[in-house]
C-alpha atoms as a PDB file:
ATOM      1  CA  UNK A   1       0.000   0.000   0.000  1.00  0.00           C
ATOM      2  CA  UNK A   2       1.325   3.171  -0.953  1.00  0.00           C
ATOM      3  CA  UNK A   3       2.243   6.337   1.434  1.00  0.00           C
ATOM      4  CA  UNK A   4      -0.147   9.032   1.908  1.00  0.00           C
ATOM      5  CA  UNK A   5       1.215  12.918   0.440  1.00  0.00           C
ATOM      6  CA  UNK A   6       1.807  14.709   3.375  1.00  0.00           C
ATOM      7  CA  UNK A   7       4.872  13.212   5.469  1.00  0.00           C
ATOM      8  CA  UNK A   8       6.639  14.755   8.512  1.00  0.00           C
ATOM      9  CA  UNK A   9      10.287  14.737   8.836  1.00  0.00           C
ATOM     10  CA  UNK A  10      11.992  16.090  12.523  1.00  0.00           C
ATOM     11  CA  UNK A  11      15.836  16.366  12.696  1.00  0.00           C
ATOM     12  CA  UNK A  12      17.739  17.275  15.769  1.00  0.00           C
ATOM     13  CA  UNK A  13      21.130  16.868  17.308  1.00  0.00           C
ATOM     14  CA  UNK A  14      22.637  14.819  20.512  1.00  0.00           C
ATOM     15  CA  UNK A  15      25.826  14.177  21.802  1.00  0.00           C
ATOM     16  CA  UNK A  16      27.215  11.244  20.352  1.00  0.00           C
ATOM     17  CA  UNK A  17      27.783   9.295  24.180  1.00  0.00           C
ATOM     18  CA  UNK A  18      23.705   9.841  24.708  1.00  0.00           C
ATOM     19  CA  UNK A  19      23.405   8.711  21.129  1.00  0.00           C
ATOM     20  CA  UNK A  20      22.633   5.098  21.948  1.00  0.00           C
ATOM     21  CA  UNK A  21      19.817   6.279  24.651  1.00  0.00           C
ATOM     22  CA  UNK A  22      18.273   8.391  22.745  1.00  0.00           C
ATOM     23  CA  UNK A  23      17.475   6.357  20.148  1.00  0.00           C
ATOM     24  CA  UNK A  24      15.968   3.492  21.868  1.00  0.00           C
ATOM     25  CA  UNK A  25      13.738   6.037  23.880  1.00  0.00           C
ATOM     26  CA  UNK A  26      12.822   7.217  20.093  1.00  0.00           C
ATOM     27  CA  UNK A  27      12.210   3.740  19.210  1.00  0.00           C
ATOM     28  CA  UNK A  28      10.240   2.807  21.967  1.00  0.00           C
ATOM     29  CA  UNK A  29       8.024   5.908  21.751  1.00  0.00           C
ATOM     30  CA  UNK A  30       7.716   5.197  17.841  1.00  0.00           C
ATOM     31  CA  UNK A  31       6.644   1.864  18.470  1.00  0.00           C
ATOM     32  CA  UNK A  32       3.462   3.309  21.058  1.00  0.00           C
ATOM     33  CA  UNK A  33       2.704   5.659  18.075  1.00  0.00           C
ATOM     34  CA  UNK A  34       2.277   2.956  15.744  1.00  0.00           C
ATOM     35  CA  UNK A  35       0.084   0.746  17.992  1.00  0.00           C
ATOM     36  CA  UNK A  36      -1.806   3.813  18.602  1.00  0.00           C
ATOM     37  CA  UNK A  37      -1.908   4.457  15.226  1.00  0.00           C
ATOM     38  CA  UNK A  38      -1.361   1.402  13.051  1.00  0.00           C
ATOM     39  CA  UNK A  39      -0.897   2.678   9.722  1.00  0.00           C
ATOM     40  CA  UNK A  40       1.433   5.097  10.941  1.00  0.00           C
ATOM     41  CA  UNK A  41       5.081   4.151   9.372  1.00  0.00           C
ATOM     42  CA  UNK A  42       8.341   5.684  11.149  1.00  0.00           C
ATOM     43  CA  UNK A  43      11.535   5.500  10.078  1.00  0.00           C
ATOM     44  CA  UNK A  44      14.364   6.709  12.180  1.00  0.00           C
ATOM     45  CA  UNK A  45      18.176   7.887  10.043  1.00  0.00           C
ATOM     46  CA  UNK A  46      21.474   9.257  11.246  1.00  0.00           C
ATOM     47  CA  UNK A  47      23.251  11.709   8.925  1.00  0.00           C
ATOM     48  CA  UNK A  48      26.926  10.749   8.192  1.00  0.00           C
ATOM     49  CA  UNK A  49      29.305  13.858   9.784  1.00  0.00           C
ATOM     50  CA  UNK A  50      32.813  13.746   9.944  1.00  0.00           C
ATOM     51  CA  UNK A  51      32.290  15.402  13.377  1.00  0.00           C
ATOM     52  CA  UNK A  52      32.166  12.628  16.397  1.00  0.00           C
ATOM     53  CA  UNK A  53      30.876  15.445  19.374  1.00  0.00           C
ATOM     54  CA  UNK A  54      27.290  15.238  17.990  1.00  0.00           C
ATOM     55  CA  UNK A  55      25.028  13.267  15.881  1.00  0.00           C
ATOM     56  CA  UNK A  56      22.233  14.465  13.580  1.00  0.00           C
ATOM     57  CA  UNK A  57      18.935  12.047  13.709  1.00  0.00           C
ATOM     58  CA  UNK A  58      16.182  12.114  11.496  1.00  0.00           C
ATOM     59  CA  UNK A  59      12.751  10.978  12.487  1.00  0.00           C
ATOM     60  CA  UNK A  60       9.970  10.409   9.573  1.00  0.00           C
ATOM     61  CA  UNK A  61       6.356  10.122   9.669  1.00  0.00           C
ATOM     62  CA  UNK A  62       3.832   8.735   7.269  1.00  0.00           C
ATOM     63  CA  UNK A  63       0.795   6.955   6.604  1.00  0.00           C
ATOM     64  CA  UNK A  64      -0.253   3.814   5.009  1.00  0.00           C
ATOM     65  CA  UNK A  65      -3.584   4.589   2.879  1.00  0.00           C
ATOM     66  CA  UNK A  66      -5.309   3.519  -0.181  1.00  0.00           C
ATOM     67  CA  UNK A  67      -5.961   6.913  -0.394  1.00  0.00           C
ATOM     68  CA  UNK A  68      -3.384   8.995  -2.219  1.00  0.00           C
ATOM     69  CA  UNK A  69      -4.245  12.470  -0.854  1.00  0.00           C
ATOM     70  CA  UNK A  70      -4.173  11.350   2.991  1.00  0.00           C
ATOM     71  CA  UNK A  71      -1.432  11.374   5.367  1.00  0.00           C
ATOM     72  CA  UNK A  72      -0.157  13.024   8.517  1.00  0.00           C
ATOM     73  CA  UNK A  73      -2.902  15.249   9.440  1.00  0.00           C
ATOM     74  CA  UNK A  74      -2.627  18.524  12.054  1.00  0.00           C
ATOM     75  CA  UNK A  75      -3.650  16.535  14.955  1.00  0.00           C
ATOM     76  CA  UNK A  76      -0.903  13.703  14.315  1.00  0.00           C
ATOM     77  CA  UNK A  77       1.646  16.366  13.478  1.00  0.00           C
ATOM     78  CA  UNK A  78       1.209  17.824  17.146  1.00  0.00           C
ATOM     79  CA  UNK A  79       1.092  14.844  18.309  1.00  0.00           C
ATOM     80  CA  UNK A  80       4.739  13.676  17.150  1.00  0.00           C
ATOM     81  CA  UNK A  81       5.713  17.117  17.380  1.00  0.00           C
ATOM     82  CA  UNK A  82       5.317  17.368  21.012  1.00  0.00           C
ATOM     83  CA  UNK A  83       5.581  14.022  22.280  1.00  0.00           C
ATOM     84  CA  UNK A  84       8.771  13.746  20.491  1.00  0.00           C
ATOM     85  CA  UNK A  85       9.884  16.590  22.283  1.00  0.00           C
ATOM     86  CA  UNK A  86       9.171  15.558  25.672  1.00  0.00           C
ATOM     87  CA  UNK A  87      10.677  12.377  24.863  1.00  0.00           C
ATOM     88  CA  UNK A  88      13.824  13.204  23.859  1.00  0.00           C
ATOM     89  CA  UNK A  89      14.259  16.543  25.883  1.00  0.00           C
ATOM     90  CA  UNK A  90      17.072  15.435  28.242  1.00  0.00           C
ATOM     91  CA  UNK A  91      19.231  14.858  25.245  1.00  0.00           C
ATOM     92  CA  UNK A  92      18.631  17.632  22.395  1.00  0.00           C
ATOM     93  CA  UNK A  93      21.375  19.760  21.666  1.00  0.00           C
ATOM     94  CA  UNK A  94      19.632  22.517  20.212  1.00  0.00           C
ATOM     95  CA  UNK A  95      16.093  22.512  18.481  1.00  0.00           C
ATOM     96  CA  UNK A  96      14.293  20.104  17.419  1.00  0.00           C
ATOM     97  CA  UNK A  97      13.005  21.120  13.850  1.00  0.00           C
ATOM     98  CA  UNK A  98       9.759  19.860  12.261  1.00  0.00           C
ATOM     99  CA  UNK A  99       8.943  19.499   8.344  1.00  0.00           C
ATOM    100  CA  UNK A 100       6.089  18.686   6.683  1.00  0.00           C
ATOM    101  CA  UNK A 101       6.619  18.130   3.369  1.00  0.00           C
ATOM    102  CA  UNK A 102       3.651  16.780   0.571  1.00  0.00           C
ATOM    103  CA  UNK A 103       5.077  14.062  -1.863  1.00  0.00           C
ATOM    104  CA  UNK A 104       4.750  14.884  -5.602  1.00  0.00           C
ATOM    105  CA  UNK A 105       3.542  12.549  -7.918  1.00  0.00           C
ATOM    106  CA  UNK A 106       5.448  10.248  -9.657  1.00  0.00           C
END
Protein backbone atom coordinates (compact mmCIF):
# COMPACT_ATOMS: atom_id res chain seq x y z
CA UNK A 1 0.00 0.00 0.00
CA UNK A 2 1.32 3.17 -0.95
CA UNK A 3 2.24 6.34 1.43
CA UNK A 4 -0.15 9.03 1.91
CA UNK A 5 1.22 12.92 0.44
CA UNK A 6 1.81 14.71 3.37
CA UNK A 7 4.87 13.21 5.47
CA UNK A 8 6.64 14.76 8.51
CA UNK A 9 10.29 14.74 8.84
CA UNK A 10 11.99 16.09 12.52
CA UNK A 11 15.84 16.37 12.70
CA UNK A 12 17.74 17.28 15.77
CA UNK A 13 21.13 16.87 17.31
CA UNK A 14 22.64 14.82 20.51
CA UNK A 15 25.83 14.18 21.80
CA UNK A 16 27.21 11.24 20.35
CA UNK A 17 27.78 9.29 24.18
CA UNK A 18 23.70 9.84 24.71
CA UNK A 19 23.41 8.71 21.13
CA UNK A 20 22.63 5.10 21.95
CA UNK A 21 19.82 6.28 24.65
CA UNK A 22 18.27 8.39 22.75
CA UNK A 23 17.47 6.36 20.15
CA UNK A 24 15.97 3.49 21.87
CA UNK A 25 13.74 6.04 23.88
CA UNK A 26 12.82 7.22 20.09
CA UNK A 27 12.21 3.74 19.21
CA UNK A 28 10.24 2.81 21.97
CA UNK A 29 8.02 5.91 21.75
CA UNK A 30 7.72 5.20 17.84
CA UNK A 31 6.64 1.86 18.47
CA UNK A 32 3.46 3.31 21.06
CA UNK A 33 2.70 5.66 18.08
CA UNK A 34 2.28 2.96 15.74
CA UNK A 35 0.08 0.75 17.99
CA UNK A 36 -1.81 3.81 18.60
CA UNK A 37 -1.91 4.46 15.23
CA UNK A 38 -1.36 1.40 13.05
CA UNK A 39 -0.90 2.68 9.72
CA UNK A 40 1.43 5.10 10.94
CA UNK A 41 5.08 4.15 9.37
CA UNK A 42 8.34 5.68 11.15
CA UNK A 43 11.54 5.50 10.08
CA UNK A 44 14.36 6.71 12.18
CA UNK A 45 18.18 7.89 10.04
CA UNK A 46 21.47 9.26 11.25
CA UNK A 47 23.25 11.71 8.92
CA UNK A 48 26.93 10.75 8.19
CA UNK A 49 29.31 13.86 9.78
CA UNK A 50 32.81 13.75 9.94
CA UNK A 51 32.29 15.40 13.38
CA UNK A 52 32.17 12.63 16.40
CA UNK A 53 30.88 15.44 19.37
CA UNK A 54 27.29 15.24 17.99
CA UNK A 55 25.03 13.27 15.88
CA UNK A 56 22.23 14.46 13.58
CA UNK A 57 18.94 12.05 13.71
CA UNK A 58 16.18 12.11 11.50
CA UNK A 59 12.75 10.98 12.49
CA UNK A 60 9.97 10.41 9.57
CA UNK A 61 6.36 10.12 9.67
CA UNK A 62 3.83 8.73 7.27
CA UNK A 63 0.79 6.95 6.60
CA UNK A 64 -0.25 3.81 5.01
CA UNK A 65 -3.58 4.59 2.88
CA UNK A 66 -5.31 3.52 -0.18
CA UNK A 67 -5.96 6.91 -0.39
CA UNK A 68 -3.38 8.99 -2.22
CA UNK A 69 -4.25 12.47 -0.85
CA UNK A 70 -4.17 11.35 2.99
CA UNK A 71 -1.43 11.37 5.37
CA UNK A 72 -0.16 13.02 8.52
CA UNK A 73 -2.90 15.25 9.44
CA UNK A 74 -2.63 18.52 12.05
CA UNK A 75 -3.65 16.54 14.95
CA UNK A 76 -0.90 13.70 14.31
CA UNK A 77 1.65 16.37 13.48
CA UNK A 78 1.21 17.82 17.15
CA UNK A 79 1.09 14.84 18.31
CA UNK A 80 4.74 13.68 17.15
CA UNK A 81 5.71 17.12 17.38
CA UNK A 82 5.32 17.37 21.01
CA UNK A 83 5.58 14.02 22.28
CA UNK A 84 8.77 13.75 20.49
CA UNK A 85 9.88 16.59 22.28
CA UNK A 86 9.17 15.56 25.67
CA UNK A 87 10.68 12.38 24.86
CA UNK A 88 13.82 13.20 23.86
CA UNK A 89 14.26 16.54 25.88
CA UNK A 90 17.07 15.44 28.24
CA UNK A 91 19.23 14.86 25.24
CA UNK A 92 18.63 17.63 22.39
CA UNK A 93 21.37 19.76 21.67
CA UNK A 94 19.63 22.52 20.21
CA UNK A 95 16.09 22.51 18.48
CA UNK A 96 14.29 20.10 17.42
CA UNK A 97 13.01 21.12 13.85
CA UNK A 98 9.76 19.86 12.26
CA UNK A 99 8.94 19.50 8.34
CA UNK A 100 6.09 18.69 6.68
CA UNK A 101 6.62 18.13 3.37
CA UNK A 102 3.65 16.78 0.57
CA UNK A 103 5.08 14.06 -1.86
CA UNK A 104 4.75 14.88 -5.60
CA UNK A 105 3.54 12.55 -7.92
CA UNK A 106 5.45 10.25 -9.66
Amino acid sequence: MPLGKRQLFIYWRVAARDLPTALHAVREWQAGLIAQHPTLRCGLYQRVDAAQTDATVMESYAIESAQPHRGIDEALLQLIAQGGQAQLAQWLRGARHVELFDALPS
